[in-house]
N, C-alpha and C. Protein backbone atom coordinates (compact mmCIF):
# COMPACT_ATOMS: atom_id res chain seq x y z
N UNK A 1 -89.98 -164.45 36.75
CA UNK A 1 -89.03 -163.85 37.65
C UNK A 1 -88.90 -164.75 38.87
N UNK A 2 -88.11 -165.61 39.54
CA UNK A 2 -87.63 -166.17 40.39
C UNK A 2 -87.23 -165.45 41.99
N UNK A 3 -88.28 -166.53 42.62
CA UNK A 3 -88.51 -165.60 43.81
C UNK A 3 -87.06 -166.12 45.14
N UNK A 4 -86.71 -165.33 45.78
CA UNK A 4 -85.94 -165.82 47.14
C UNK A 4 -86.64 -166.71 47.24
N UNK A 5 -85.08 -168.00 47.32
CA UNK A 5 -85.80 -169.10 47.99
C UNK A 5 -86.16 -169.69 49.29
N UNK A 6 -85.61 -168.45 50.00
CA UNK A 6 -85.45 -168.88 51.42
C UNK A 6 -87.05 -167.49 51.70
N UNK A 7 -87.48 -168.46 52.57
CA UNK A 7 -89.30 -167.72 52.72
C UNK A 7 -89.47 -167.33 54.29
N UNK A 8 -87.95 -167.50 54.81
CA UNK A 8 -88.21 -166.85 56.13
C UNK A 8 -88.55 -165.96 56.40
N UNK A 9 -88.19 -164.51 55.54
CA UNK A 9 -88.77 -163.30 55.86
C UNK A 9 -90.27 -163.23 55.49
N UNK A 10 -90.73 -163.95 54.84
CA UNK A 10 -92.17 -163.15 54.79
C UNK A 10 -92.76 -164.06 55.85
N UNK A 11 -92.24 -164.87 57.02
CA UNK A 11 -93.02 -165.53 58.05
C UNK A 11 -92.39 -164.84 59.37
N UNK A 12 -91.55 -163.63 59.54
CA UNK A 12 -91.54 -162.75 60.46
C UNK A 12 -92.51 -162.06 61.07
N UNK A 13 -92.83 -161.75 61.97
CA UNK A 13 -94.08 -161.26 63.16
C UNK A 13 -95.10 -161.62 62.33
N UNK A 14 -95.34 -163.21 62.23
CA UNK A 14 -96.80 -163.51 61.30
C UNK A 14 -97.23 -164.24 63.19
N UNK A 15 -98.41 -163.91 63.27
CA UNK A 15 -98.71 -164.32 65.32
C UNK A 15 -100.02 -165.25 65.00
N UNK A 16 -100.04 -166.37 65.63
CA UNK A 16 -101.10 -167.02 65.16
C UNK A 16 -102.21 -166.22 66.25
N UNK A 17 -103.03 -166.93 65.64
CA UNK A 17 -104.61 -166.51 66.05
C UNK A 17 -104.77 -166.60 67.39
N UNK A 18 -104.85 -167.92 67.72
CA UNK A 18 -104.05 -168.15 69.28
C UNK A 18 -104.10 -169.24 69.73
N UNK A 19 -103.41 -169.29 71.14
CA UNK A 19 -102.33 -170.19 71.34
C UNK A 19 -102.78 -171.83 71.00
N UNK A 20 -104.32 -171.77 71.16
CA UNK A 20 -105.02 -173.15 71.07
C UNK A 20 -104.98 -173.77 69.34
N UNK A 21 -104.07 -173.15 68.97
CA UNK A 21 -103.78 -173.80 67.12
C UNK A 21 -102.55 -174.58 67.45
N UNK A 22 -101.78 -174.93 68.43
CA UNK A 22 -100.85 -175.21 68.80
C UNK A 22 -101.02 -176.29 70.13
N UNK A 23 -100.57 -177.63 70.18
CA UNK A 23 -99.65 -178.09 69.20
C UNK A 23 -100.27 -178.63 68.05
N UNK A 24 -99.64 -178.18 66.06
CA UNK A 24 -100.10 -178.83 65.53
C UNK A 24 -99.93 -179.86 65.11
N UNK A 25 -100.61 -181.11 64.67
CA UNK A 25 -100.36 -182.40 64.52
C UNK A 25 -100.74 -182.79 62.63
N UNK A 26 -99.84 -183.34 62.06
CA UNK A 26 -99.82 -183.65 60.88
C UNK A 26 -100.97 -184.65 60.74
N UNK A 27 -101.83 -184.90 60.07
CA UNK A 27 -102.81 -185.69 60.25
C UNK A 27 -102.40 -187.35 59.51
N UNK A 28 -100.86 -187.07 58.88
CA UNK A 28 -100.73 -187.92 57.95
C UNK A 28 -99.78 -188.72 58.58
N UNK A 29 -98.32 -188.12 59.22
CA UNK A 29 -97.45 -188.89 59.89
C UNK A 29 -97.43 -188.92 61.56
N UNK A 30 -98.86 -187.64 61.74
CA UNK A 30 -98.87 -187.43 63.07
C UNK A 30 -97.62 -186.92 64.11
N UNK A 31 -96.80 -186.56 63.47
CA UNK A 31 -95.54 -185.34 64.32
C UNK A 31 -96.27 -184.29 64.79
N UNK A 32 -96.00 -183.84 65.37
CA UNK A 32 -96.38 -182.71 66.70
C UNK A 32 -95.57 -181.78 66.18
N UNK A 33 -95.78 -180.46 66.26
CA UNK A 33 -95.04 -179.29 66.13
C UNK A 33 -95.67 -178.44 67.25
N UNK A 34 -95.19 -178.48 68.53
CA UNK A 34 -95.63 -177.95 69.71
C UNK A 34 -95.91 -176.25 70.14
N UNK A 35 -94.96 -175.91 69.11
CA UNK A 35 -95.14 -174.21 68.70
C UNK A 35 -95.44 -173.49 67.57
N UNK A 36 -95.69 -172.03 67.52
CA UNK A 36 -95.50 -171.27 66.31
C UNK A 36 -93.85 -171.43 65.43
N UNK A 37 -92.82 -171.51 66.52
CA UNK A 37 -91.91 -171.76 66.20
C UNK A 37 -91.66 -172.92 65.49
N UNK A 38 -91.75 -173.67 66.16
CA UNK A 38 -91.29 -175.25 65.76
C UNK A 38 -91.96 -175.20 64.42
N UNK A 39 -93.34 -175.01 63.94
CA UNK A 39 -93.72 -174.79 63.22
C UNK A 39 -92.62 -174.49 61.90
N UNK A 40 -92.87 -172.80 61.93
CA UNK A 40 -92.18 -172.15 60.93
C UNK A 40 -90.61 -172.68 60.70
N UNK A 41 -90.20 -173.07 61.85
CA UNK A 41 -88.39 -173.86 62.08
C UNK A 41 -88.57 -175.09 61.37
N UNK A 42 -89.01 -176.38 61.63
CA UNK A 42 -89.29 -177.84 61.17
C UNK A 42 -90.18 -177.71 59.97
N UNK A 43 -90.71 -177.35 59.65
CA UNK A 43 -91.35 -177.16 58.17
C UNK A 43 -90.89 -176.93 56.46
N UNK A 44 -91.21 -176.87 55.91
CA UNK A 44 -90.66 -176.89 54.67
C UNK A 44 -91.37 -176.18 53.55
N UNK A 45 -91.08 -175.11 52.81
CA UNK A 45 -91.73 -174.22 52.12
C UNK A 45 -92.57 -175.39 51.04
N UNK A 46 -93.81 -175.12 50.29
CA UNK A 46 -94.10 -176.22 49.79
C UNK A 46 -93.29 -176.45 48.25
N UNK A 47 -93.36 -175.03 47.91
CA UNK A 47 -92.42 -174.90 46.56
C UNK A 47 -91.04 -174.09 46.54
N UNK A 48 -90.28 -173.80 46.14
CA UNK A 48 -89.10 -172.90 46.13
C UNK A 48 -89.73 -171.38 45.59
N UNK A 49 -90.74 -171.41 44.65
CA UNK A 49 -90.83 -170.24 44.09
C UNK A 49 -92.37 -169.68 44.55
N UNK A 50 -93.06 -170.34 45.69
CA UNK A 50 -94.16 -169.53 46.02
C UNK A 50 -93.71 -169.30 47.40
N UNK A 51 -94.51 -168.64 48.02
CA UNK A 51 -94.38 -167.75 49.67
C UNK A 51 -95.09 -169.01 50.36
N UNK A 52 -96.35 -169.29 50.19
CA UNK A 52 -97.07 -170.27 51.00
C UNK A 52 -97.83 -169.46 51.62
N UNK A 53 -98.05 -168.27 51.34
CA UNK A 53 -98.67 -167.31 51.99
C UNK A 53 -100.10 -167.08 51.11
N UNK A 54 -101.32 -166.80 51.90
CA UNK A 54 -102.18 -166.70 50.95
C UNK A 54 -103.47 -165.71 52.51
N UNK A 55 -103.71 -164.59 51.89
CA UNK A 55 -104.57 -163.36 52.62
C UNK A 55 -106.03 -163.87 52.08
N UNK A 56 -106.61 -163.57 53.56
CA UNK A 56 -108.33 -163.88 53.66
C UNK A 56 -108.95 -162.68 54.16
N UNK A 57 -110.29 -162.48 53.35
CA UNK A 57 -110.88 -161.94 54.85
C UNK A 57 -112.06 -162.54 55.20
N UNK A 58 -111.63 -162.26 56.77
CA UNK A 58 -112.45 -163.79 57.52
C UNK A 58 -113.61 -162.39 58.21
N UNK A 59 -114.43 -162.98 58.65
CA UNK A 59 -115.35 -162.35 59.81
C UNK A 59 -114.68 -161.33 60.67
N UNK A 60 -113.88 -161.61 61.34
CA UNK A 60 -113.35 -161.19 62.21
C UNK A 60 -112.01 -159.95 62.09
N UNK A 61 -111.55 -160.42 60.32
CA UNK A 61 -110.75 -159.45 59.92
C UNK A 61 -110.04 -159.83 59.02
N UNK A 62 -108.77 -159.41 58.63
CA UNK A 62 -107.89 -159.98 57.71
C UNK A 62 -107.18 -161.15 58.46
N UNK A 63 -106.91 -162.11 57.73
CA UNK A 63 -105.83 -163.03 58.34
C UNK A 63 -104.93 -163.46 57.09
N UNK A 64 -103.86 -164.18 57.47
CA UNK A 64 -102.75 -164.84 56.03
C UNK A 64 -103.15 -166.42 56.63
N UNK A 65 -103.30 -167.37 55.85
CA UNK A 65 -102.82 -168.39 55.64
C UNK A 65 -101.92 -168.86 55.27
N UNK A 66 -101.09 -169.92 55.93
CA UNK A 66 -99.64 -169.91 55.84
C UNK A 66 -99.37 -171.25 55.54
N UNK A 67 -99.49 -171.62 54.39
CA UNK A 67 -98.88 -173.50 54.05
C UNK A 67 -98.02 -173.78 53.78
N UNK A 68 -97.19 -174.83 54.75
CA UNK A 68 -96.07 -175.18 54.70
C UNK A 68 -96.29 -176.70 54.85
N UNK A 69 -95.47 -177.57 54.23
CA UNK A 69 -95.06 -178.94 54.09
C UNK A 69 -94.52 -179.37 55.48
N UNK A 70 -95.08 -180.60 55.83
CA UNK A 70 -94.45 -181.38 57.10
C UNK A 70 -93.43 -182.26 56.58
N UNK A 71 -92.54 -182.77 57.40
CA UNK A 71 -91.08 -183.29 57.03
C UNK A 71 -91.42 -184.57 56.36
N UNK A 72 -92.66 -185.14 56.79
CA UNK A 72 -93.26 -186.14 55.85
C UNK A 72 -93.92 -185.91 54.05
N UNK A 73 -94.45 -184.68 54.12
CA UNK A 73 -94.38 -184.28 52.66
C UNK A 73 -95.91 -183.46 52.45
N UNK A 74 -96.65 -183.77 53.72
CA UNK A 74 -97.81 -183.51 53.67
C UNK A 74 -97.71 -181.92 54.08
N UNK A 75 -99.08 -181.61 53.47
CA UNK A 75 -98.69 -179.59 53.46
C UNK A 75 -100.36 -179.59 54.57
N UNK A 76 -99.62 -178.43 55.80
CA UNK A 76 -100.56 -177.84 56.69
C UNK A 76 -100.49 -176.50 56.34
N UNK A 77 -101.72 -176.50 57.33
CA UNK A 77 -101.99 -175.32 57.53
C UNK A 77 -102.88 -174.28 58.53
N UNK A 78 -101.98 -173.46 58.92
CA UNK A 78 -101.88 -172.62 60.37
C UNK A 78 -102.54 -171.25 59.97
N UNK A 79 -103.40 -170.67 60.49
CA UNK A 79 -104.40 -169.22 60.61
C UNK A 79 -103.30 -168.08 61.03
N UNK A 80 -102.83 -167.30 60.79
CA UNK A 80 -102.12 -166.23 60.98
C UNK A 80 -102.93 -164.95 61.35
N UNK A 81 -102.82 -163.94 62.02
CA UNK A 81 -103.13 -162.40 62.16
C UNK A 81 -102.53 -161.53 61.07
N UNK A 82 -102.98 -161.13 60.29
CA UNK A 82 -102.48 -160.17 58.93
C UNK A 82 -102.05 -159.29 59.98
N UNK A 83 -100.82 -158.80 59.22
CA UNK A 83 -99.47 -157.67 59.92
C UNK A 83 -99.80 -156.52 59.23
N UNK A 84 -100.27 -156.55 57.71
CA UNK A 84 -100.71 -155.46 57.16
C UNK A 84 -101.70 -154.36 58.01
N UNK A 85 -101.18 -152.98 57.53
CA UNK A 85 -101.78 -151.95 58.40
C UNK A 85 -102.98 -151.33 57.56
N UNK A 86 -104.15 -151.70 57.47
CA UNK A 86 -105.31 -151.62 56.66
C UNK A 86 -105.76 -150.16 56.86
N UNK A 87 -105.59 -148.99 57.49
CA UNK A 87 -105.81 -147.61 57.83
C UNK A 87 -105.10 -147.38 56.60
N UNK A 88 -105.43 -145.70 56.61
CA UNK A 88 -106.03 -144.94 55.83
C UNK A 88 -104.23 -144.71 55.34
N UNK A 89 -103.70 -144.57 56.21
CA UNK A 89 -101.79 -144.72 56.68
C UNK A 89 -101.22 -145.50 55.75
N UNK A 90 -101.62 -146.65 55.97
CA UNK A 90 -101.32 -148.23 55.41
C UNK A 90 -101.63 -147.99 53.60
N UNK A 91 -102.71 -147.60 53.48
CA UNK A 91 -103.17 -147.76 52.09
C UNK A 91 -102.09 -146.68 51.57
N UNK A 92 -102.15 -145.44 51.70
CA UNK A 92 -101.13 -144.62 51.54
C UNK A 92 -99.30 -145.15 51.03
N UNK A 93 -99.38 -145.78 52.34
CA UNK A 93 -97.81 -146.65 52.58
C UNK A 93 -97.83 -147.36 51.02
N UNK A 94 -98.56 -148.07 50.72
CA UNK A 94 -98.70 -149.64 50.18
C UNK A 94 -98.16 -148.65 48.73
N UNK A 95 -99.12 -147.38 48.03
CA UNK A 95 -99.30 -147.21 47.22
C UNK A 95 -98.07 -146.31 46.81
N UNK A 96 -97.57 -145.95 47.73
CA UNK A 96 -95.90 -145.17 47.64
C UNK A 96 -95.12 -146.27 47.08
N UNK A 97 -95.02 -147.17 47.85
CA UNK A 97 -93.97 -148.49 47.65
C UNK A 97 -94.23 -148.83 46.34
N UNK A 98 -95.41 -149.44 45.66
CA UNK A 98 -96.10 -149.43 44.49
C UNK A 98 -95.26 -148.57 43.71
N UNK A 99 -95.47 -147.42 43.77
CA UNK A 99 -95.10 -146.20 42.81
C UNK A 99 -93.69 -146.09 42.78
N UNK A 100 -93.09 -146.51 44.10
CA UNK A 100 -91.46 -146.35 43.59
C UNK A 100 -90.82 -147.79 42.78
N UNK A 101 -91.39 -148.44 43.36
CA UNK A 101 -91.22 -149.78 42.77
C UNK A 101 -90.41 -149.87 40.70
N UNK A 102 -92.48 -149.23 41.00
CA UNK A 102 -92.57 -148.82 39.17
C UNK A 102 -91.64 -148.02 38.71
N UNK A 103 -91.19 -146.74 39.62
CA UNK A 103 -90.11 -146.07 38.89
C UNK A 103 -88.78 -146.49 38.74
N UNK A 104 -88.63 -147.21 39.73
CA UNK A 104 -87.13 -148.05 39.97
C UNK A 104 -87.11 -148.86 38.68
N UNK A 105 -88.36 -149.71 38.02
CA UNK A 105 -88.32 -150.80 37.52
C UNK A 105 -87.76 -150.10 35.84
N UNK A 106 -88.80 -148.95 36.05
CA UNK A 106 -88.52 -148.32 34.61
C UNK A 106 -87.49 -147.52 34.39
N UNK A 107 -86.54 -147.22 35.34
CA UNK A 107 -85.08 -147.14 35.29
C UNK A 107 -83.94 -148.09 35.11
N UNK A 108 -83.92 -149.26 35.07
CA UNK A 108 -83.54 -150.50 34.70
C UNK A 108 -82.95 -150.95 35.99
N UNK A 109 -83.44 -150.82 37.03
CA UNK A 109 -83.26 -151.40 38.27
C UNK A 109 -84.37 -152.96 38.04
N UNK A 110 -83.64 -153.65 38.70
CA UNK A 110 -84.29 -155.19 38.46
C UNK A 110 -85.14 -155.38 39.52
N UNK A 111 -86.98 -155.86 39.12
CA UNK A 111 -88.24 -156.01 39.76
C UNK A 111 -87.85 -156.65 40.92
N UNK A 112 -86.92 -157.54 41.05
CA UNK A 112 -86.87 -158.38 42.88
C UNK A 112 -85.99 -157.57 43.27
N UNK A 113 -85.12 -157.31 42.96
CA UNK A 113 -83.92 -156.45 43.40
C UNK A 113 -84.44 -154.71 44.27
N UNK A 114 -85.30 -154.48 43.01
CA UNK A 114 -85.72 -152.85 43.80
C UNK A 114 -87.09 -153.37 44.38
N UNK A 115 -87.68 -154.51 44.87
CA UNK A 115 -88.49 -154.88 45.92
C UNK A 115 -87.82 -154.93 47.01
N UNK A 116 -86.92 -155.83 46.97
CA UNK A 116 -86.24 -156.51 48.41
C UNK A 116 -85.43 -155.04 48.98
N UNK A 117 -84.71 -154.23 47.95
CA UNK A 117 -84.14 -153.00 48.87
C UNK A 117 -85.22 -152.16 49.07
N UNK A 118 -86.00 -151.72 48.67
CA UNK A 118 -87.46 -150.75 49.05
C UNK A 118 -88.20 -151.13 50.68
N UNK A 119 -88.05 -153.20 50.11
CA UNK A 119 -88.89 -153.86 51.67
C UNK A 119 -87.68 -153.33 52.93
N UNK A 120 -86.59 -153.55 52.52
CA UNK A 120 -85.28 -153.22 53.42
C UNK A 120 -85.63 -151.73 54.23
N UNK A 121 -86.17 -151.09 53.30
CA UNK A 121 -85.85 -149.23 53.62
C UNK A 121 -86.91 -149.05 54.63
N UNK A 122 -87.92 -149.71 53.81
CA UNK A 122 -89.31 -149.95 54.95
C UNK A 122 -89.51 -150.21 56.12
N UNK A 123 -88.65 -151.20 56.35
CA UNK A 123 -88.57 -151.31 57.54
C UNK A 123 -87.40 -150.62 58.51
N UNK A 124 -86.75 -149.96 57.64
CA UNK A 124 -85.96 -149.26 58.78
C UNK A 124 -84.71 -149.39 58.54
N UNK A 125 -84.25 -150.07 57.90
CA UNK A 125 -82.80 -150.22 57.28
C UNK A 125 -82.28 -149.29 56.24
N UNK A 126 -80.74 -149.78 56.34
CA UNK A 126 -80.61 -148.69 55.01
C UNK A 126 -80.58 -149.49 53.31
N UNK A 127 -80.67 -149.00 52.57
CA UNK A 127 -80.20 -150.08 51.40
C UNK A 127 -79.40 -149.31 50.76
N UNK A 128 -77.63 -149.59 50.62
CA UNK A 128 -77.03 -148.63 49.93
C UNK A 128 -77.08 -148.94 48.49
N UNK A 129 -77.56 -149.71 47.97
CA UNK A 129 -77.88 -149.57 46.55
C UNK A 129 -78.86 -148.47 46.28
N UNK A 130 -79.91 -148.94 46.62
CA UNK A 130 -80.66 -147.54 46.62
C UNK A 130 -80.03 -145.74 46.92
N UNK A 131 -78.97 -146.17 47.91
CA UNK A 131 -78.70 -144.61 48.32
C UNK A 131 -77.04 -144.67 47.16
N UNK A 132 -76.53 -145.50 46.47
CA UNK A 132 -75.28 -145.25 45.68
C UNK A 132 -76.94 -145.04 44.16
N UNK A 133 -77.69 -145.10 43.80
CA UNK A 133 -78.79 -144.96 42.42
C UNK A 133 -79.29 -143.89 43.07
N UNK A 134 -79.16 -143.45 43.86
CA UNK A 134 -79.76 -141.97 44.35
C UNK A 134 -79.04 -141.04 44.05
N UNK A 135 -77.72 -141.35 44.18
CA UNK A 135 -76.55 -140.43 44.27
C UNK A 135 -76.10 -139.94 42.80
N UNK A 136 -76.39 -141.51 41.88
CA UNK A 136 -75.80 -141.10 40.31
C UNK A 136 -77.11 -140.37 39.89
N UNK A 137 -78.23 -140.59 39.85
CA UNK A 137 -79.29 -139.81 39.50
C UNK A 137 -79.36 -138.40 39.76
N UNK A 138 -79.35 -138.30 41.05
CA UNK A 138 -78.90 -136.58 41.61
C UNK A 138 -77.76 -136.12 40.61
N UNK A 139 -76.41 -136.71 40.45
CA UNK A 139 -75.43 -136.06 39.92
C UNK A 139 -76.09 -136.01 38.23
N UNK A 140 -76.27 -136.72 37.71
CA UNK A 140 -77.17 -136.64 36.74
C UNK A 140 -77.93 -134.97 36.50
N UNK A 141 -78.63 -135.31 37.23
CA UNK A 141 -79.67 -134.29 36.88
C UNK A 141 -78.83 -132.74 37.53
N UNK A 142 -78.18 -132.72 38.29
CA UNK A 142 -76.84 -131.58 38.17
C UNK A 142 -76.34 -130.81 37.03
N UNK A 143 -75.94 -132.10 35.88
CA UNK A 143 -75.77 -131.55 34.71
C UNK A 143 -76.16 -130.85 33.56
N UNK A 144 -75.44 -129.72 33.54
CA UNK A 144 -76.11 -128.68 32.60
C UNK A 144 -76.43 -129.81 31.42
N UNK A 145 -77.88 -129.30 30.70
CA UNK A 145 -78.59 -130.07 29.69
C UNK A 145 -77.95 -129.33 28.22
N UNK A 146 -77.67 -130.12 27.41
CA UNK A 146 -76.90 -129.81 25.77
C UNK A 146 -78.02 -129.54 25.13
């Protein structure tokens, strides 16, 4: 299954550890990337079909590791603060999404497709695909059964 190739969204409110990871320096062509920004902006996903994203747990807590390619070709890598909400809330959350996911999937709604509108709803948006497959389902099940 072929992932979005554009990996900006999953590097939204990712906050580094702090500010002293910055500026980072490529060890290979030695460019400076003076921010978190510049960073995630001047960088380059390493593959089209992975995130570059990869979850630890460190001492101190969860963190993401985030590898991205320098314009020279060489791949860094920057310590992130995991955004995930690890409470009792969170686990809850995770396992809803999970479960609709699965039902979407086994309705013949397509696995990236009913991810990316589910991630959409999640955060607060609307996804009218989801709310036009809500609507035929409801009318659906309206109908007197033969």
């Amino acid at each position: 299954m072929p992932m979005i190739a554009n990996h900006d969204a999953w590097f939204a409110n990712l906050q580094a550890l702090a500010d002293d990871r910055f500026p980072k320096r490529c060890r290979s062509c030695g460019r400076e990337y003076a921010s978190e920004a510049d960073y995630f902006q001047q960088t380059q996903a390493i593959r089209p079909d992975i995130t570059g994203l990869k979850a630890v747990d460190d001492d101190e807590g969860p963190l993401v590791e985030v590898f991205r390619n320098c314009v020279c070709g060489s791949t860094l890598l920057v310590n992130c603060a995991s955004r995930r909400d690890h409470s009792a809330y969170g686990d809850r959350q995770r396992l809803l999404f999970d479960d609709l996911l699965v039902y979407l999937v086994r309705h013949g709604v397509e696995r990236a497709l009913a991810r990316r509108e589910l991630r959409r709803v999640a955060g607060g948006e609307r996804s009218e695909m989801l709310e036009a497959w809500y609507a035929q389902i409801a009318v659906q099940s309206k109908q007197p059964k033969r």
